[in-house]
PDB file of N, CA and C in Angstrom:
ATOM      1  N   UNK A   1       0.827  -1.190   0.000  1.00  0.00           N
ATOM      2  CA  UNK A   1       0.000   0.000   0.000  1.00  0.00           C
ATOM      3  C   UNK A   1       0.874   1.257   0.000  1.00  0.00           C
ATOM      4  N   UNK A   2       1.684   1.403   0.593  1.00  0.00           N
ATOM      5  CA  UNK A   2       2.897   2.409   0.658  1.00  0.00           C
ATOM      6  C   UNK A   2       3.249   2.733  -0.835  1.00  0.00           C
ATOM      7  N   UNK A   3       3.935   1.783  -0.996  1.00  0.00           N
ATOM      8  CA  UNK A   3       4.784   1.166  -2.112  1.00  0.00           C
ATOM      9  C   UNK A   3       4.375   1.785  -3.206  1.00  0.00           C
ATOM     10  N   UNK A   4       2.303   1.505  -3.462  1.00  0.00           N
ATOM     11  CA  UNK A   4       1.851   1.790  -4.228  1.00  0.00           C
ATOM     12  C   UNK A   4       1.228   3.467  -4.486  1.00  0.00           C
ATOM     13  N   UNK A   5       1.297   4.385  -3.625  1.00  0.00           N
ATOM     14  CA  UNK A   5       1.291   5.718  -2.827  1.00  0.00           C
ATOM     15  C   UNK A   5       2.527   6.802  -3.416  1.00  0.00           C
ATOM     16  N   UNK A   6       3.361   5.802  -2.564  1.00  0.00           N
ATOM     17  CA  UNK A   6       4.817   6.861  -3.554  1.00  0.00           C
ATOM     18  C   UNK A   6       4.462   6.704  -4.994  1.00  0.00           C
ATOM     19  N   UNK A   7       4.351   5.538  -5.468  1.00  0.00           N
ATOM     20  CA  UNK A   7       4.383   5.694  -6.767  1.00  0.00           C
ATOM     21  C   UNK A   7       3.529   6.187  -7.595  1.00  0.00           C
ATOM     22  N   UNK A   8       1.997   6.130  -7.330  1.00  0.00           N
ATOM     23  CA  UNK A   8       1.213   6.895  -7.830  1.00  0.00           C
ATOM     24  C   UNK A   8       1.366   8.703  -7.784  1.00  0.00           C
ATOM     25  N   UNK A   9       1.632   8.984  -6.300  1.00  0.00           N
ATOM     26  CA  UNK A   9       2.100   9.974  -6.011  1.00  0.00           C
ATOM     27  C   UNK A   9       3.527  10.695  -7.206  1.00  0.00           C
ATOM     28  N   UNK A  10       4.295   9.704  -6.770  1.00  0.00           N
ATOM     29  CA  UNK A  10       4.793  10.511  -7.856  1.00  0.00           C
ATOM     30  C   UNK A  10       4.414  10.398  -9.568  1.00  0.00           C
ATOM     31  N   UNK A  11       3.973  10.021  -9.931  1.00  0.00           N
ATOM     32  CA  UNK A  11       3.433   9.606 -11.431  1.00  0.00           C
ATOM     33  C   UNK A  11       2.482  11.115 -11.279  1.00  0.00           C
ATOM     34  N   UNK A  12       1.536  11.302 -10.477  1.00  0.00           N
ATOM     35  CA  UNK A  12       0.962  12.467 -10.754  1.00  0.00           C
ATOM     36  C   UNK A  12       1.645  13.964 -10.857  1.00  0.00           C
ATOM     37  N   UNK A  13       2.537  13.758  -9.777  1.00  0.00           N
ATOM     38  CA  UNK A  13       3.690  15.032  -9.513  1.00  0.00           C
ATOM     39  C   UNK A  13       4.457  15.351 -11.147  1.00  0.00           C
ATOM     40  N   UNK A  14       4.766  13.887 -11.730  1.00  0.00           N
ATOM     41  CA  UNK A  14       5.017  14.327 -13.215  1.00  0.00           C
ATOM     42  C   UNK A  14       4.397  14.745 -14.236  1.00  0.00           C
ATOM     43  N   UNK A  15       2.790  14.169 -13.989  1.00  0.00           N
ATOM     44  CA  UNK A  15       1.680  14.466 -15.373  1.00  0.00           C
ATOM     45  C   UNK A  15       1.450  15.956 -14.951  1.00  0.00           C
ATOM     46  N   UNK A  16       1.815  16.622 -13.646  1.00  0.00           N
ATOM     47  CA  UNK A  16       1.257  18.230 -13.510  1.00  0.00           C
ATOM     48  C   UNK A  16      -0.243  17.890 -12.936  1.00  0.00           C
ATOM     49  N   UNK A  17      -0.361  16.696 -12.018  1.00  0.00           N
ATOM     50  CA  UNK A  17      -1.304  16.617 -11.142  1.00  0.00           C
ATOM     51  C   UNK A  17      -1.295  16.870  -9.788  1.00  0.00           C
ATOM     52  N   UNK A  18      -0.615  18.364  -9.357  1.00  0.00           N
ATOM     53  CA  UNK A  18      -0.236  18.283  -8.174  1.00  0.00           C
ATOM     54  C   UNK A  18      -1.396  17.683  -7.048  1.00  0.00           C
ATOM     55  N   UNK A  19      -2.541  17.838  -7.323  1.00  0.00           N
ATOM     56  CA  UNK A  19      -3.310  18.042  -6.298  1.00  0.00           C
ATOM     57  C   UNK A  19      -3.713  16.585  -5.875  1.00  0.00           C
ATOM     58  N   UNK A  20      -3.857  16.045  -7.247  1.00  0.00           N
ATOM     59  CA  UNK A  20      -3.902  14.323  -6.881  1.00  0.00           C
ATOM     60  C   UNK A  20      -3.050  13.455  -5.714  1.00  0.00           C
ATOM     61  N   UNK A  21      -1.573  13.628  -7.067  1.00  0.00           N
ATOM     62  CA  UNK A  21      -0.027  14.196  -6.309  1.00  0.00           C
ATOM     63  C   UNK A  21      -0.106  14.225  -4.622  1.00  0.00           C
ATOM     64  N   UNK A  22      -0.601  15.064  -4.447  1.00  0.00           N
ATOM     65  CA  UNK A  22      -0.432  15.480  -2.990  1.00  0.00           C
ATOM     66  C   UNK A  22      -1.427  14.557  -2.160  1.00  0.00           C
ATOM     67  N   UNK A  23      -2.839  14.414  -2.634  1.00  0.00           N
ATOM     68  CA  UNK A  23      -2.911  13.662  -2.039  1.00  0.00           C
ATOM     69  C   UNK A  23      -2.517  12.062  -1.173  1.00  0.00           C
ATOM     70  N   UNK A  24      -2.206  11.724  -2.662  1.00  0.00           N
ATOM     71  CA  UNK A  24      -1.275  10.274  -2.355  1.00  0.00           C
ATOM     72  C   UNK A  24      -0.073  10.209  -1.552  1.00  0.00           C
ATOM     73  N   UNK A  25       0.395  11.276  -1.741  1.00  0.00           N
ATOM     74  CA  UNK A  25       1.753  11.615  -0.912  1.00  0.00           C
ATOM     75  C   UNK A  25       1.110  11.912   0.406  1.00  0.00           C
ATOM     76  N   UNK A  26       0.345  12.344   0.836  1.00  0.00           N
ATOM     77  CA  UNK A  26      -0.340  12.522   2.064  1.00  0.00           C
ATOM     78  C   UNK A  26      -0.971  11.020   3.202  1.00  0.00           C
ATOM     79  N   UNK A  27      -1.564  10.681   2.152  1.00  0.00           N
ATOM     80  CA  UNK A  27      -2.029   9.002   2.266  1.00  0.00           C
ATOM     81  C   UNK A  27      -0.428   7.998   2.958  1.00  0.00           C
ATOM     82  N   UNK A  28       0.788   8.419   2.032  1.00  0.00           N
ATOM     83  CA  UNK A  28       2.143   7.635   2.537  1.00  0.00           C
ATOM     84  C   UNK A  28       2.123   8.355   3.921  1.00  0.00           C
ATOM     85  N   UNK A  29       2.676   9.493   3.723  1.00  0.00           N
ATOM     86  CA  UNK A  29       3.183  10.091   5.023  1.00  0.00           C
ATOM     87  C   UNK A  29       2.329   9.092   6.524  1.00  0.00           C
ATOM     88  N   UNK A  30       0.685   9.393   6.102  1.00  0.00           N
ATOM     89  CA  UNK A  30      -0.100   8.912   7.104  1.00  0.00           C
ATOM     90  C   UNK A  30       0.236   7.204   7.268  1.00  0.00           C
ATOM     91  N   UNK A  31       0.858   6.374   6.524  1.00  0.00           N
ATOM     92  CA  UNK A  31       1.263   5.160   6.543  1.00  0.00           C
ATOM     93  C   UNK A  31       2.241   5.149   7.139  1.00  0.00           C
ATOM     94  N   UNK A  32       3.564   5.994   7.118  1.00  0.00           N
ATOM     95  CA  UNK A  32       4.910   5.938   8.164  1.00  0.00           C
ATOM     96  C   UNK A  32       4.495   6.543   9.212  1.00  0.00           C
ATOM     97  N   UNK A  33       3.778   7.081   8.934  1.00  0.00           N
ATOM     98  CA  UNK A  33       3.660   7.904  11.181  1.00  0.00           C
ATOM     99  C   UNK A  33       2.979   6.769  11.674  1.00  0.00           C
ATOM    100  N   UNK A  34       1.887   6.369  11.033  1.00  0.00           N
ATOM    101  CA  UNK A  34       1.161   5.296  11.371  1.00  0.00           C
ATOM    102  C   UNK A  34       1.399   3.903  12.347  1.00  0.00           C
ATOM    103  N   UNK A  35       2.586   3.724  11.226  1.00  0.00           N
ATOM    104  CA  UNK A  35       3.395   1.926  11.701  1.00  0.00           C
ATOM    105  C   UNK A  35       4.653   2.907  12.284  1.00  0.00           C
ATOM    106  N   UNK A  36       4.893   3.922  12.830  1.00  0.00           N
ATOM    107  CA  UNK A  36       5.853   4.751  13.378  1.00  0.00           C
ATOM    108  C   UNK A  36       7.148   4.089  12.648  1.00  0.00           C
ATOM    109  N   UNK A  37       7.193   4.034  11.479  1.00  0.00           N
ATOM    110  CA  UNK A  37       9.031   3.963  10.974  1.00  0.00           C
ATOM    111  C   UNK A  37       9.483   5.286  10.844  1.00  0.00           C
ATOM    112  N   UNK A  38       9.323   6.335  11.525  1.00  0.00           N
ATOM    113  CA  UNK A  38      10.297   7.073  11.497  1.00  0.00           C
ATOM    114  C   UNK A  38      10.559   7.242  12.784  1.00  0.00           C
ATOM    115  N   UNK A  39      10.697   5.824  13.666  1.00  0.00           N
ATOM    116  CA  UNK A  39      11.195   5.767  14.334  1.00  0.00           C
ATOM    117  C   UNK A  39      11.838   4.682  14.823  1.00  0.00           C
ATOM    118  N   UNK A  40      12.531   4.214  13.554  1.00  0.00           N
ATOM    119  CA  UNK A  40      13.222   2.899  13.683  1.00  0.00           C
ATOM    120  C   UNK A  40      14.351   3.384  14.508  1.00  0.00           C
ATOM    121  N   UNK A  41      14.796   2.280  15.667  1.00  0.00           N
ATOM    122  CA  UNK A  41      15.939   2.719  16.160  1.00  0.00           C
ATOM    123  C   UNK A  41      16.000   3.873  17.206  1.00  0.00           C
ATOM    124  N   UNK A  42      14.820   4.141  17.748  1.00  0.00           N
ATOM    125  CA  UNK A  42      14.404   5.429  17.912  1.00  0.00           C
ATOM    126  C   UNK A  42      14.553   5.279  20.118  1.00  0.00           C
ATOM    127  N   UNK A  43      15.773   5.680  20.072  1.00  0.00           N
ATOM    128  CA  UNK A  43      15.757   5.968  21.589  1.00  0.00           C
ATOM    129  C   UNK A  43      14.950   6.542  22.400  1.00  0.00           C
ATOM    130  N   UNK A  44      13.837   7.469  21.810  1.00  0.00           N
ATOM    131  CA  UNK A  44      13.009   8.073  22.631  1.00  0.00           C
ATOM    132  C   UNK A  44      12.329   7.545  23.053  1.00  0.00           C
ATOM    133  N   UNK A  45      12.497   8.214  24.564  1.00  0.00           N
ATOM    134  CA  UNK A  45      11.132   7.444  25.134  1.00  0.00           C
ATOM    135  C   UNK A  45       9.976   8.264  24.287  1.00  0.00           C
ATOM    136  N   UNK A  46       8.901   7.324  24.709  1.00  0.00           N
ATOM    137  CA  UNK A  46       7.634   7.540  24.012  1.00  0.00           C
ATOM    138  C   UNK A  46       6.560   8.259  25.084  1.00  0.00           C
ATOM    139  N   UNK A  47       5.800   8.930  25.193  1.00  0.00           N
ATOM    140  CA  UNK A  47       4.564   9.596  25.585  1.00  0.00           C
ATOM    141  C   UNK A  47       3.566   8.284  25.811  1.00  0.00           C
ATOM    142  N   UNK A  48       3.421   7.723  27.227  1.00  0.00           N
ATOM    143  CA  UNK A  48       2.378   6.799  27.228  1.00  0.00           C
ATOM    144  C   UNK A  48       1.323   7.238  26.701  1.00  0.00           C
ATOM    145  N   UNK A  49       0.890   8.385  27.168  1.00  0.00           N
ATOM    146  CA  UNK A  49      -0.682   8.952  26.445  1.00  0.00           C
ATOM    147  C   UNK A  49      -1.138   9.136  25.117  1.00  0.00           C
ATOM    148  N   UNK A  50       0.383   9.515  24.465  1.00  0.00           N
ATOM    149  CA  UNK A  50      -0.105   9.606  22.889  1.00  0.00           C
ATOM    150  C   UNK A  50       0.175   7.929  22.424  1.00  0.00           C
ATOM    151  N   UNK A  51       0.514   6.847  23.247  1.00  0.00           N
ATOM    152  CA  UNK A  51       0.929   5.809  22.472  1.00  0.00           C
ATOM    153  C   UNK A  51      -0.534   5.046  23.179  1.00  0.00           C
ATOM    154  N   UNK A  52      -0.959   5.625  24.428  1.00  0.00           N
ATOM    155  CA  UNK A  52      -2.607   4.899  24.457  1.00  0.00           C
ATOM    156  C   UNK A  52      -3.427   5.444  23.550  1.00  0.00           C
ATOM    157  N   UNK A  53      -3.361   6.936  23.078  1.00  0.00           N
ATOM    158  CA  UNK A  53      -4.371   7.565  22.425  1.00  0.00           C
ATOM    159  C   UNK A  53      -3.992   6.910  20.694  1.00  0.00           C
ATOM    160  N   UNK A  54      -3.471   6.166  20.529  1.00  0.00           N
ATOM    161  CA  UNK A  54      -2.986   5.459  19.050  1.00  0.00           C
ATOM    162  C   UNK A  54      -3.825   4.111  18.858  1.00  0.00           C
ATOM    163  N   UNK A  55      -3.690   3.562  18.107  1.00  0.00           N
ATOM    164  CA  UNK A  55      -5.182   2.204  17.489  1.00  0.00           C
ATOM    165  C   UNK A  55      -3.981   1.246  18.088  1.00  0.00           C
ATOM    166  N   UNK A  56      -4.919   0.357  18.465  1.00  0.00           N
ATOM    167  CA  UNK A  56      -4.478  -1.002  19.336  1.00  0.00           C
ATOM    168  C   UNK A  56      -3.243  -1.767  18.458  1.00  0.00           C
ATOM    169  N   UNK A  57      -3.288  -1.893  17.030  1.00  0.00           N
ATOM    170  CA  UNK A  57      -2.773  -2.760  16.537  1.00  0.00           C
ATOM    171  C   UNK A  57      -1.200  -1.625  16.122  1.00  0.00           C
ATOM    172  N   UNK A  58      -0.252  -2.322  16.410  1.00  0.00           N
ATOM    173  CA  UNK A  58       1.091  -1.816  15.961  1.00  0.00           C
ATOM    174  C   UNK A  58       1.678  -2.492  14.198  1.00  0.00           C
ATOM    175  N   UNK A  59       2.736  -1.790  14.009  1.00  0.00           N
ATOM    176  CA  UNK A  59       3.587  -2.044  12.933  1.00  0.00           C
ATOM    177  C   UNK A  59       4.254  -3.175  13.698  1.00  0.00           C
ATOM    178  N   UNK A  60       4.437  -4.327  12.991  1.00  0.00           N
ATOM    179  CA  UNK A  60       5.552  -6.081  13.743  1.00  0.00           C
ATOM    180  C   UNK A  60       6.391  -5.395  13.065  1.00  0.00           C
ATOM    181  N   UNK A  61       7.867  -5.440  14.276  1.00  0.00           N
ATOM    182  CA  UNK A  61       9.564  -4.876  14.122  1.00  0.00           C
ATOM    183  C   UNK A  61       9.727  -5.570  12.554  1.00  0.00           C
ATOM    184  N   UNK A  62      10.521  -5.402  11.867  1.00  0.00           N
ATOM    185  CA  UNK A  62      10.959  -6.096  10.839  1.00  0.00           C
ATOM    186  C   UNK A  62      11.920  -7.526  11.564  1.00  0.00           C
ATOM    187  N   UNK A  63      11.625  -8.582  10.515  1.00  0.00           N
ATOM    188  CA  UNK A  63      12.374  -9.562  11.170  1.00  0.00           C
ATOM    189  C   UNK A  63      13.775  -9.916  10.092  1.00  0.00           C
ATOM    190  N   UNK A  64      13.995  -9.034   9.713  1.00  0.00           N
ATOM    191  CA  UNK A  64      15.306  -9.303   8.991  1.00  0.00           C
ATOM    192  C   UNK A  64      16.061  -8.156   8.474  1.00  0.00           C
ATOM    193  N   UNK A  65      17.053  -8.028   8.321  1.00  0.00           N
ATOM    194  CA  UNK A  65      18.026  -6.632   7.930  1.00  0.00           C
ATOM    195  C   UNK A  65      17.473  -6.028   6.513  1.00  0.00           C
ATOM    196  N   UNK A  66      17.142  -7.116   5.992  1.00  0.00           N
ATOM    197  CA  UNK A  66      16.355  -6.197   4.760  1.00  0.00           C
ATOM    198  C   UNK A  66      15.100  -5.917   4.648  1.00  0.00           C
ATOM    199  N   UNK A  67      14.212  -6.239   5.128  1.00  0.00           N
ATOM    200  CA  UNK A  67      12.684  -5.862   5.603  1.00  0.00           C
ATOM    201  C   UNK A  67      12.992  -4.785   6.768  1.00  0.00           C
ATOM    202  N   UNK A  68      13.925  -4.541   7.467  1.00  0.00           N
ATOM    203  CA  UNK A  68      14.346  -3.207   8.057  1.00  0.00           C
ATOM    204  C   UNK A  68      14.698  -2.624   7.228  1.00  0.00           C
ATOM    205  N   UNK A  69      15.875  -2.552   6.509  1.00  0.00           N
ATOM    206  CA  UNK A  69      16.204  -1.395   5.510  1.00  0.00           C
ATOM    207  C   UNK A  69      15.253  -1.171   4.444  1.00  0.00           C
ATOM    208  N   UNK A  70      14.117  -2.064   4.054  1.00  0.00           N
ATOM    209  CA  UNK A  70      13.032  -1.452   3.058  1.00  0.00           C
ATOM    210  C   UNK A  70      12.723  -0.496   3.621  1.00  0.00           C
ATOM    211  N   UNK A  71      11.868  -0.801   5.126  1.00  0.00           N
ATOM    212  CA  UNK A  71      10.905   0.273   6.018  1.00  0.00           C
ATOM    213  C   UNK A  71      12.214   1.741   5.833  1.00  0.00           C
ATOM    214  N   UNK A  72      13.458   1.417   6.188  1.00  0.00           N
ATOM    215  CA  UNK A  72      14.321   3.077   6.050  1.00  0.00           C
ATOM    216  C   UNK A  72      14.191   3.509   5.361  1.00  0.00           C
ATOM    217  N   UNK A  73      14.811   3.145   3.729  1.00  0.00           N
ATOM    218  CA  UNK A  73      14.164   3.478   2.567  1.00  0.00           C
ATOM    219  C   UNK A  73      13.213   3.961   2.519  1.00  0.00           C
ATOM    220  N   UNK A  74      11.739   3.291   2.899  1.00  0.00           N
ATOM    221  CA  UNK A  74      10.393   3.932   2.270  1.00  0.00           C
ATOM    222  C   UNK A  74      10.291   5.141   3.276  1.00  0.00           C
ATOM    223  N   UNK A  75      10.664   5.034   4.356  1.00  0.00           N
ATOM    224  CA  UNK A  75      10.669   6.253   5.727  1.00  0.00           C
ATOM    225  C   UNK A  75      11.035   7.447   4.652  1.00  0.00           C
ATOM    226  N   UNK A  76      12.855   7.543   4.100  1.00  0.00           N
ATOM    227  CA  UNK A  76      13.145   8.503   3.847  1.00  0.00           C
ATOM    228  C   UNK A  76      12.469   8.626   2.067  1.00  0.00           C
ATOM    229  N   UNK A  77      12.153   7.879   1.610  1.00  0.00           N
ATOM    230  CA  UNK A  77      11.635   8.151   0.710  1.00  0.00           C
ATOM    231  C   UNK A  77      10.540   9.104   0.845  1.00  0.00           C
ATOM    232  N   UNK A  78       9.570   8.822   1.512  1.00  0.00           N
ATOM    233  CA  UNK A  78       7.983   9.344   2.160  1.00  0.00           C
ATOM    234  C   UNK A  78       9.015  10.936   2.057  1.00  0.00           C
ATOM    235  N   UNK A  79       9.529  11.320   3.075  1.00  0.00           N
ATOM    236  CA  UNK A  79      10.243  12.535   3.563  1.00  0.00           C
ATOM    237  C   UNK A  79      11.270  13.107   2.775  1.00  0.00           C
ATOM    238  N   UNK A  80      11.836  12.985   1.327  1.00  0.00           N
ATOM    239  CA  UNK A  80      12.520  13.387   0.912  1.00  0.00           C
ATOM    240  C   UNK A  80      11.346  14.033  -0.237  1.00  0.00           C
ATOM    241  N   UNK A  81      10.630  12.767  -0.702  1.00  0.00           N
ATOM    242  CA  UNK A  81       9.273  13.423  -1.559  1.00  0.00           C
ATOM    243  C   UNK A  81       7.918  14.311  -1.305  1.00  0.00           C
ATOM    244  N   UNK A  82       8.213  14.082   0.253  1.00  0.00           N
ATOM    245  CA  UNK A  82       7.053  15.668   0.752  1.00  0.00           C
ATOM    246  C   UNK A  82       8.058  16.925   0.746  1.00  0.00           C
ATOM    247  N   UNK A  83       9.435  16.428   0.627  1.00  0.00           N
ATOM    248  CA  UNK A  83      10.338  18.142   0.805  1.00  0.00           C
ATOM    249  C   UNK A  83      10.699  18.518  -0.243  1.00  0.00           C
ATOM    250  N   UNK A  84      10.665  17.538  -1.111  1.00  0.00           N
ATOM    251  CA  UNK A  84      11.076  18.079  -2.904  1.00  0.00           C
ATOM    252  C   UNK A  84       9.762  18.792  -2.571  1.00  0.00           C
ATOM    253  N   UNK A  85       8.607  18.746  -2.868  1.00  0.00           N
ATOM    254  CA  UNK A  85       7.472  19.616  -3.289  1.00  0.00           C
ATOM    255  C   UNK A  85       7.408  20.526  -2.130  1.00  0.00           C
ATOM    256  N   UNK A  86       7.735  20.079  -1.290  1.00  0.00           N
ATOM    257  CA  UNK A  86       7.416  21.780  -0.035  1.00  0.00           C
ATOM    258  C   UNK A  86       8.346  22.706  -1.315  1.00  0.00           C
ATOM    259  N   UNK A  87       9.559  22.223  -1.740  1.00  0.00           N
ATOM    260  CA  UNK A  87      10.360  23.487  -1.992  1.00  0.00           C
ATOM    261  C   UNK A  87       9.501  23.697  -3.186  1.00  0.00           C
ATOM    262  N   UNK A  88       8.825  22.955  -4.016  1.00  0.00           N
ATOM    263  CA  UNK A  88       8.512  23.256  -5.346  1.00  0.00           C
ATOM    264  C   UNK A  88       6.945  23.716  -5.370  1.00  0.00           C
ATOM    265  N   UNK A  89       6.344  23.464  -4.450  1.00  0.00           N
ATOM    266  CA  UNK A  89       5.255  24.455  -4.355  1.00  0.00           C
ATOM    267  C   UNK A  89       4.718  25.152  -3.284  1.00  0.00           C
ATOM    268  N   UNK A  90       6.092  25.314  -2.355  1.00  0.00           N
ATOM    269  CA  UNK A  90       5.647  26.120  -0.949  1.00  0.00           C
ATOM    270  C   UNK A  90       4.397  26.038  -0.347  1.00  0.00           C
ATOM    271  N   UNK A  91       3.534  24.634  -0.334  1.00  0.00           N
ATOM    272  CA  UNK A  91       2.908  24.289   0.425  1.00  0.00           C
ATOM    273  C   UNK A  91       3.544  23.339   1.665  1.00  0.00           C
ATOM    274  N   UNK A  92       3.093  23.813   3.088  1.00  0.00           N
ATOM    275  CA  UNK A  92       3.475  23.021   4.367  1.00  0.00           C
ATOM    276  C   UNK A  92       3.812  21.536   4.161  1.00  0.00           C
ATOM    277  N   UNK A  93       4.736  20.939   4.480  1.00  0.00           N
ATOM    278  CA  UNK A  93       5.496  19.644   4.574  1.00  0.00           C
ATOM    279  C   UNK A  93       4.434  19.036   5.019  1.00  0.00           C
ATOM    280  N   UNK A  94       4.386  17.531   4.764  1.00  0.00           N
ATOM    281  CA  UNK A  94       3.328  16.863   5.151  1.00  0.00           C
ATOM    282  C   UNK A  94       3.741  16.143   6.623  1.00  0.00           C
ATOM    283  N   UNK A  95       5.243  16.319   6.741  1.00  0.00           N
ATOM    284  CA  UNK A  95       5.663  15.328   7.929  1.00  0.00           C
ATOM    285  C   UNK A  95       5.846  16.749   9.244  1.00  0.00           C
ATOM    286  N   UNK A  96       5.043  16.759  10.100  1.00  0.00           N
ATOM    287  CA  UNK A  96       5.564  17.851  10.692  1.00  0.00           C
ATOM    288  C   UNK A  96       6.827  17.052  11.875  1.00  0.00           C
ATOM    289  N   UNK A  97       7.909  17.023  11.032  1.00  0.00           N
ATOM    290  CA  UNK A  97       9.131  16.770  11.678  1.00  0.00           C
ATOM    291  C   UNK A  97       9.940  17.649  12.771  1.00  0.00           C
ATOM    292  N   UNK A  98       9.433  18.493  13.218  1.00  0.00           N
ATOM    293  CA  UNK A  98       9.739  19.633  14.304  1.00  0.00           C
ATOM    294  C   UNK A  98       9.321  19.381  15.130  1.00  0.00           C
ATOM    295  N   UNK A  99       7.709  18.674  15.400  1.00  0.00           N
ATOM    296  CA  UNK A  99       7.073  18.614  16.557  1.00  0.00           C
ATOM    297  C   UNK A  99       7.904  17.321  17.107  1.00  0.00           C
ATOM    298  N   UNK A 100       7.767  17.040  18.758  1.00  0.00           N
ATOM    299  CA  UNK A 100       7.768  16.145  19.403  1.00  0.00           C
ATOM    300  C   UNK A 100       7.710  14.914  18.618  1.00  0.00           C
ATOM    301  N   UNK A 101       6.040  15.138  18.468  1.00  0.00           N
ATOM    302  CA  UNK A 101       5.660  13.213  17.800  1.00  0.00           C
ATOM    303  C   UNK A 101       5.543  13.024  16.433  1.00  0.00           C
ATOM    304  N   UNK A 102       5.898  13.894  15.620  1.00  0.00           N
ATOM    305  CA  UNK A 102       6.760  13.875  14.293  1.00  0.00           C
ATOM    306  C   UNK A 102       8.384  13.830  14.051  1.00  0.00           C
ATOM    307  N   UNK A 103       9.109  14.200  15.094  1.00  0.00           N
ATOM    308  CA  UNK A 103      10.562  13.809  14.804  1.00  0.00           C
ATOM    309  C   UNK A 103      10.823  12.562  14.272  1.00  0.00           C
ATOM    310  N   UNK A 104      11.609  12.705  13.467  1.00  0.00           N
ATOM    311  CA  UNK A 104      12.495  11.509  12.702  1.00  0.00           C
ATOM    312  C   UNK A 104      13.801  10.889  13.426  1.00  0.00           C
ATOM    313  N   UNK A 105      13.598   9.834  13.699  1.00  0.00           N
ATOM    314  CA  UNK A 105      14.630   9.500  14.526  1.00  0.00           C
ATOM    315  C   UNK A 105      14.826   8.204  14.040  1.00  0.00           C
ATOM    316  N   UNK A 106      15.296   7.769  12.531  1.00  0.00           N
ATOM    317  CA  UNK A 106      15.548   6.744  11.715  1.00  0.00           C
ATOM    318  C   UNK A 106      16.372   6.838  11.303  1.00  0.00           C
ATOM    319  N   UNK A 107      17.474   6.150  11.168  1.00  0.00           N
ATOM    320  CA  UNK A 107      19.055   5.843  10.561  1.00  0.00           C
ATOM    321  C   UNK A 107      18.709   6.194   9.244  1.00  0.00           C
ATOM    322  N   UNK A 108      20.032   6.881   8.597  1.00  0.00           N
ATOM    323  CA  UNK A 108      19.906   7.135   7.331  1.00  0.00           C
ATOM    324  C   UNK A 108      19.744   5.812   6.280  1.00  0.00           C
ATOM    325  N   UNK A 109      19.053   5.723   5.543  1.00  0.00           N
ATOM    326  CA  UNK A 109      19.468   4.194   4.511  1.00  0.00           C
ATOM    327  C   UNK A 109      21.234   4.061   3.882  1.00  0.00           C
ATOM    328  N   UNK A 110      20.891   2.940   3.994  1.00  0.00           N
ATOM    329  CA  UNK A 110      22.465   2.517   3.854  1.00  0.00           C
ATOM    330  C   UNK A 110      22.370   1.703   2.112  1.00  0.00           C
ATOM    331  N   UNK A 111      23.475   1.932   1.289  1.00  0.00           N
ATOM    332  CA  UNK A 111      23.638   0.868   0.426  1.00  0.00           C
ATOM    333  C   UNK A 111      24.135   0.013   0.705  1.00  0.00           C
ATOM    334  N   UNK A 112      23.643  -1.484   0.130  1.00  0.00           N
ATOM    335  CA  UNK A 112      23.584  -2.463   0.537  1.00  0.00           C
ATOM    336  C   UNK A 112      23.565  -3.193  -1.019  1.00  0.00           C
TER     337      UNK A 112
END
């Protein structure tokens, strides 16, 4: 579902569909905050209240080094493709990465 998000997402960003575009890209973002991979690796403690006020069912850890490094990948993917278009149409970032429970606290992707 991700997978399929970026890519639509971006397919519209090229036909000059921003608005589509954005939506789909909006739809990802809400998929990584979601299963919280942008916080793989993520030392912070967590906010019991915002992690009770969250839906019962979690993202399962990845069980292998490369089903982890997909989730990094698609993390910084999600976040490199809401900041290409912040700069390209100065509309607000979709990841609010400043706040508290939007920080990114995911290892950079590695080649492999």
């Amino acid at each position: 579902m991700l997978q399929a998000n970026i890519l639509i997402s971006h397919y519209f960003f090229l036909q000059g569909h921003n608005l589509e575009g954005r939506w789909h890209l909006d739809n990802a973002v809400s998929l990584i905050l979601s299963a919280r991979m942008h916080l793989i690796w993520s030392s912070q403690i967590q906010d019991t209240q915002f992690i009770a006020s969250s839906s019962t069912t979690t993202f399962p850890p990845a069980r292998t080094f490369a089903e982890e490094g997909e989730q990094i990948n698609a993390m910084w993917t999600v976040l490199a493709l809401s900041c290409l278009w912040l700069g390209v149409e100065g509309v607000p970032a979709s990841i609010a990465y400043t706040t508290e429970h939007g920080r990114v606290d995911t290892p950079w992707p590695l080649d492999r």
